[in-house]
Protein backbone atom coordinates (compact mmCIF):
# COMPACT_ATOMS: atom_id res chain seq x y z
CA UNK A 1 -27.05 -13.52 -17.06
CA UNK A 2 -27.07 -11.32 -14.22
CA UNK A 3 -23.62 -11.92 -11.87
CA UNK A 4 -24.34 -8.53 -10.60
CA UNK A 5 -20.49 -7.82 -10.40
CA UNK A 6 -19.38 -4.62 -8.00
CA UNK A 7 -16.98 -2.39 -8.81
CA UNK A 8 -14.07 -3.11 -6.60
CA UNK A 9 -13.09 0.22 -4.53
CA UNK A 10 -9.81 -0.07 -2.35
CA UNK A 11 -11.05 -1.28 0.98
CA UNK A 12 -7.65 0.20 2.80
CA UNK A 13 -7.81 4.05 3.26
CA UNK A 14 -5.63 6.17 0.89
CA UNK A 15 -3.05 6.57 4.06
CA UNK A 16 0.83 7.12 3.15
CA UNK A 17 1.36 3.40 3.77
CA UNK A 18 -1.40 2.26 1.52
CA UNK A 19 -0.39 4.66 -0.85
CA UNK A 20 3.40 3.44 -0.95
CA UNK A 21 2.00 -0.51 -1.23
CA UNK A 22 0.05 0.63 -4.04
CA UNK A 23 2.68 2.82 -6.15
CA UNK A 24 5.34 -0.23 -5.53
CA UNK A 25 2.38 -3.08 -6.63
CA UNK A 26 2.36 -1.16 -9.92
CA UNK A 27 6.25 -0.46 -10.41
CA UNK A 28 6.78 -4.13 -10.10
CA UNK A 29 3.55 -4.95 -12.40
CA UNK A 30 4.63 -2.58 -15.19
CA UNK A 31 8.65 -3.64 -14.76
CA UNK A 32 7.41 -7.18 -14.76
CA UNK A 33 5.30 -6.29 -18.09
CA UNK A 34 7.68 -4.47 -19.55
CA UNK A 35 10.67 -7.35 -19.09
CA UNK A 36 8.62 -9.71 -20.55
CA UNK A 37 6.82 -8.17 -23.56
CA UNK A 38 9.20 -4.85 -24.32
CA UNK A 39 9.04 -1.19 -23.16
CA UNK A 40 7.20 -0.06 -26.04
CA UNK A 41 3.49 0.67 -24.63
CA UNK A 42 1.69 1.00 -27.90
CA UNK A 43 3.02 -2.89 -28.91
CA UNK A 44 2.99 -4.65 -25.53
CA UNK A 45 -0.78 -5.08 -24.56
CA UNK A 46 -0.06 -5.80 -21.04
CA UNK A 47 2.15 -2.58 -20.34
CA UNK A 48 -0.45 -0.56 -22.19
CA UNK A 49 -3.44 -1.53 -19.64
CA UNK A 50 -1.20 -1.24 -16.20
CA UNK A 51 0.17 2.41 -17.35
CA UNK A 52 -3.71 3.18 -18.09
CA UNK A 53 -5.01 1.37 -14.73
CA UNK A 54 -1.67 2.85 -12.68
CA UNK A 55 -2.75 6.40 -14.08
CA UNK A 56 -6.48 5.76 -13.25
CA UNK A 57 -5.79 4.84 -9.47
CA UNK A 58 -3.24 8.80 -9.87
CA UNK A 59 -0.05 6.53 -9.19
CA UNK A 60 3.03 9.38 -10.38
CA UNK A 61 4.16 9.36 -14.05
CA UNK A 62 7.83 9.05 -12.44
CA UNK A 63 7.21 5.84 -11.06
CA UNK A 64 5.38 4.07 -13.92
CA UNK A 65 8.53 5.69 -16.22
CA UNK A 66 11.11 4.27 -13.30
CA UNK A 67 9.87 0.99 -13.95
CA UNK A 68 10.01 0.80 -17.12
CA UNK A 69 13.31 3.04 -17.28
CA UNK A 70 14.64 -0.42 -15.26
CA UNK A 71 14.25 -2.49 -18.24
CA UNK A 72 15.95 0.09 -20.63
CA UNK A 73 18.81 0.74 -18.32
CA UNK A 74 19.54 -2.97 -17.83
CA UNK A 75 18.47 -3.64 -14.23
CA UNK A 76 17.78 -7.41 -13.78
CA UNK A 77 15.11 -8.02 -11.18
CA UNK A 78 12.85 -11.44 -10.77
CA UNK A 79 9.05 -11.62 -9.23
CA UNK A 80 7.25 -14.90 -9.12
CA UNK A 81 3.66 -14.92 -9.10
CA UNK A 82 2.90 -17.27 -6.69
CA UNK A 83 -0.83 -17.71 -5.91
CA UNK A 84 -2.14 -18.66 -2.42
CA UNK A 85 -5.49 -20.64 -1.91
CA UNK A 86 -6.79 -20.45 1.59
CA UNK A 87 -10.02 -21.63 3.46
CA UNK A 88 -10.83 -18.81 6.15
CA UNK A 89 -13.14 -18.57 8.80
CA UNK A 90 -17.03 -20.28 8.29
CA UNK A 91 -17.25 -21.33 4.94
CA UNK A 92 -14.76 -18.51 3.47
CA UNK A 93 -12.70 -19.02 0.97
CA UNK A 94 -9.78 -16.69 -0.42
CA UNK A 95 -7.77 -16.72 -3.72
CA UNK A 96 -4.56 -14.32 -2.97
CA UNK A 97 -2.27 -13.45 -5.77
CA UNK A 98 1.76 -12.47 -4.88
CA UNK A 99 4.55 -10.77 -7.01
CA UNK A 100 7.64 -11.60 -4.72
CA UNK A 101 11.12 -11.90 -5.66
CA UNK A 102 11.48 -13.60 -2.40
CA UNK A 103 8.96 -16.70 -1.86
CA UNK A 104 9.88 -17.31 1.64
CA UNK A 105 9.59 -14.18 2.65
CA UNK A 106 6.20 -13.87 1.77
CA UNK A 107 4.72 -17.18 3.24
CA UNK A 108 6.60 -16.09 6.29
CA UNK A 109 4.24 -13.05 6.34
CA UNK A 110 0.95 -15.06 5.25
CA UNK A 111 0.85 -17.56 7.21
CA UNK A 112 0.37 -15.21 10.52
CA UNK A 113 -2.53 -13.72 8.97
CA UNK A 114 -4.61 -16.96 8.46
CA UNK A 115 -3.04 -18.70 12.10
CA UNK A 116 -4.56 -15.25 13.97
CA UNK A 117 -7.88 -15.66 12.30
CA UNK A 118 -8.99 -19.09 11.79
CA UNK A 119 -7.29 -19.64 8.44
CA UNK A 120 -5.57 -22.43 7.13
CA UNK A 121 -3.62 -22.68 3.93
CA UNK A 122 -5.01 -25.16 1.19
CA UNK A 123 -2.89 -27.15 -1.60
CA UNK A 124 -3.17 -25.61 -5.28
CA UNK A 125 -6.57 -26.41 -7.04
CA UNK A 126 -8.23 -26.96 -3.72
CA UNK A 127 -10.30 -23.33 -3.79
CA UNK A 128 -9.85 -22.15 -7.50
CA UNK A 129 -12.37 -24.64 -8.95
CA UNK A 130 -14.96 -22.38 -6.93
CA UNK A 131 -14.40 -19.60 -8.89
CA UNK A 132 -14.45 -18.22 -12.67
CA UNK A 133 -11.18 -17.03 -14.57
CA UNK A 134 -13.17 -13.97 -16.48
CA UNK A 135 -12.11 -10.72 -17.83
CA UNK A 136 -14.11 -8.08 -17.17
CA UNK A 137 -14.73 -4.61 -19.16
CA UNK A 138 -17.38 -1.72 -18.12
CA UNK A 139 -18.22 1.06 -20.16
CA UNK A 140 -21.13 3.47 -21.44
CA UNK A 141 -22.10 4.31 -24.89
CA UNK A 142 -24.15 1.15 -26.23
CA UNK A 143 -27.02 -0.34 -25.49
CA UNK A 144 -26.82 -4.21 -24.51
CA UNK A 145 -28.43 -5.72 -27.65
CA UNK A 146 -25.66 -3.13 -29.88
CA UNK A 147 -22.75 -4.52 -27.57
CA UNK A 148 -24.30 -8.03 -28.34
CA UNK A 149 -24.49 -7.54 -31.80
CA UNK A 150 -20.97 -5.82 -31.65
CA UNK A 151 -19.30 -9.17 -30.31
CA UNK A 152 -20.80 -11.47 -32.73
CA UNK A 153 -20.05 -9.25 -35.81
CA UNK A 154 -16.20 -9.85 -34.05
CA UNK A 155 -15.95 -13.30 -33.36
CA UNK A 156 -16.17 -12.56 -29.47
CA UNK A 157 -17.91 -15.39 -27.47
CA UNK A 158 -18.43 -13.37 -23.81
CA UNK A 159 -19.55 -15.68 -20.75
CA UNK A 160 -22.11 -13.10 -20.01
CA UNK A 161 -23.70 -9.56 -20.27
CA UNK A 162 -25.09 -7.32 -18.14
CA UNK A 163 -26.89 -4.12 -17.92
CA UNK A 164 -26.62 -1.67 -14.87
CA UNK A 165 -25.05 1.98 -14.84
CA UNK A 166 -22.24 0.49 -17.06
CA UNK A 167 -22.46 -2.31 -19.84
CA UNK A 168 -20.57 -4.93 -18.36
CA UNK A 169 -19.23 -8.22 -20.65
CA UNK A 170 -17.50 -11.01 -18.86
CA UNK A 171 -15.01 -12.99 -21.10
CA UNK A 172 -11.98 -15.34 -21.08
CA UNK A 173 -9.36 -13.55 -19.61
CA UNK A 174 -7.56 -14.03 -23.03
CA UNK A 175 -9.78 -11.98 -25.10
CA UNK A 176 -10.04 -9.01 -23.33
CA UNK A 177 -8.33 -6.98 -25.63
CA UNK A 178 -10.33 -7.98 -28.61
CA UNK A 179 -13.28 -6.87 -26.61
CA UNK A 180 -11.97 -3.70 -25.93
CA UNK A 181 -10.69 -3.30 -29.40
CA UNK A 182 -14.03 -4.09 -30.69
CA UNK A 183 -15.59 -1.73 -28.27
CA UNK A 184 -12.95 0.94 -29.29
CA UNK A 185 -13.97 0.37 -33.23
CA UNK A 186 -17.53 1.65 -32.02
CA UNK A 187 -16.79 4.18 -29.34
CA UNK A 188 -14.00 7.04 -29.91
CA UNK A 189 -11.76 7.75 -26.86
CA UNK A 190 -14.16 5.40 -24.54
CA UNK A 191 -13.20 5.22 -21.43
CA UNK A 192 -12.91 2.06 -19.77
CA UNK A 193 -14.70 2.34 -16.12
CA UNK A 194 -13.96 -1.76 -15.58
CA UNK A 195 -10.92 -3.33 -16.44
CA UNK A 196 -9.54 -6.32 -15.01
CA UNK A 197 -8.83 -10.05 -14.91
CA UNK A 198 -10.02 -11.82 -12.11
CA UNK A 199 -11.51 -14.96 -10.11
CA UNK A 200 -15.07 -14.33 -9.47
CA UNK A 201 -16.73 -16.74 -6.78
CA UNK A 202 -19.29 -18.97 -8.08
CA UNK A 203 -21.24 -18.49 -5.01
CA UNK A 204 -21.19 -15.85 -2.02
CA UNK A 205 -21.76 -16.82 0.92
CA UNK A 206 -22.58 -14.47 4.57
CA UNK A 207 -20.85 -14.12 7.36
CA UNK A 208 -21.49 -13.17 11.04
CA UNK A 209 -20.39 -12.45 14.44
CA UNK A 210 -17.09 -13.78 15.75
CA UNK A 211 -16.59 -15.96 11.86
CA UNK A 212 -16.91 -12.24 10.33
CA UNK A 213 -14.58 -10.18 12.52
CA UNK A 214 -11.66 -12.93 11.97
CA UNK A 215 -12.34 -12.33 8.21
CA UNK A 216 -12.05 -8.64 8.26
CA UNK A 217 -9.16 -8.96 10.53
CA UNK A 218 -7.40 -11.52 7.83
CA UNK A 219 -8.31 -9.67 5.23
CA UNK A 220 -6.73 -6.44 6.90
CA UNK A 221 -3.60 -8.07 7.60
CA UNK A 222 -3.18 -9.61 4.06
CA UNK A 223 -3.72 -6.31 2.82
CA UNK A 224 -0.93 -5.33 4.72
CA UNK A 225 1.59 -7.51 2.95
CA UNK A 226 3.88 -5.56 0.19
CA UNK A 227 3.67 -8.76 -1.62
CA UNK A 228 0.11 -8.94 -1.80
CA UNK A 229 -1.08 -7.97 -5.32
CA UNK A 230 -5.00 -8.57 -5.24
CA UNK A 231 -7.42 -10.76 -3.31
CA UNK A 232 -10.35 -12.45 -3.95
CA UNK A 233 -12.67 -14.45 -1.72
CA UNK A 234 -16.52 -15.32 -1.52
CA UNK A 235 -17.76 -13.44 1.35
CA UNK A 236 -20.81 -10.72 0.95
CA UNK A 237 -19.23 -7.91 2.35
């Protein structure tokens, strides 16, 4: 028990840039989703939690119906998801996840970011065993032992449970929606303060002096990148 998980806030300011790389991370998300699993939001899971999510961070309700209008209207556009492990600076590590219809283009824009600040790139596998795949779901409205009990009576086996402002249940990334259906069979009209899928470090480690300014430096510039869809690393920020 007890991974004392932080509610990720956007670490870049809410400027017109950072505002444009946001509203164009979801319209390629929720296209993506929508290609894959149908436009219909009620029956594709996926496209149901990034219309909620894009709505929850106030992206317009003319982009999120723009990208999906793509799919209806025949527009054929690709995005890998191509998924960068790096060592940084110290004893950093960094998981960065891409949506890129153009892979080139986007190491060609990485690999300044880690050569400026004491990064290097590492083969697949080489940093993602040092973290957990989890979904993760916040809420209020139960108690812990009645969000316990309300997993078992469901068949949900959660990696762990904890109890702070919000109820927060970490899980395989592939049951999150039966733990927020279960949690919606309990609560009416809930509201969902945590939702995500991420990699959570197995350890944190702390940086400092010149080791800690190259990391906020990296981190800057990867946040930079269009490209860049989220990023994950182990420092104690």
């Amino acid at each position: 028990m007890g991974r004392a998980y932080e509610v990720r806030k956007a670490s870049i300011q809410k400027t017109g840039a950072a505002k444009a790389k946001l509203y164009s991370m979801y319209a390629k998300e929720i296209y993506q989703a929508a290609k894959n699993g149908g436009v219909d939001i009620e029956s594709n899971a996926q496209l149901k939690r990034l219309t909620e999510r894009a709505k929850k961070e106030q992206v317009p309700a003319d982009i999120i119906k723009r990208a999906i209008d793509k799919v209806n209207s025949g527009i054929d556009e690709n995005y890998d998801a191509v998924r960068y492990e790096i060592f940084g600076p110290g004893n950093s590590t960094l998981i960065v996840d891409c949506l890129t219809d153009n892979v080139n283009r986007t190491l060609s824009y990485i690999r300044p970011a880690l050569n400026k600040n004491k990064g290097k790139m590492g083969v697949s596998g080489s940093v993602a065993y040092m973290y957990d795949h989890l979904c993760i779901v916040g809420f209020k409205g139960l108690s812990l032992d009645e969000t316990l009990e309300l997993m078992i009576d469901n068949g949900i086996d959660i990696d762990d449970i904890e109890e702070n402002d919000n109820i927060i249940i970490y899980g395989n990334p592939t049951d999150l929606y039966k733990i927020k259906e279960a949690i919606n069979s309990r609560l009416a009209n809930v509201n969902f303060e945590i939702d995500e899928i991420v990699m959570l470090p197995k350890d944190k480690i702390k940086l400092s002096g010149e080791d800690l300014e190259s990391f906020e430096k990296m981190i800057k510039m990867l946040e930079e990148i269009e490209d860049v869809q989220h990023i994950y690393h182990n420092v104690e920020i």
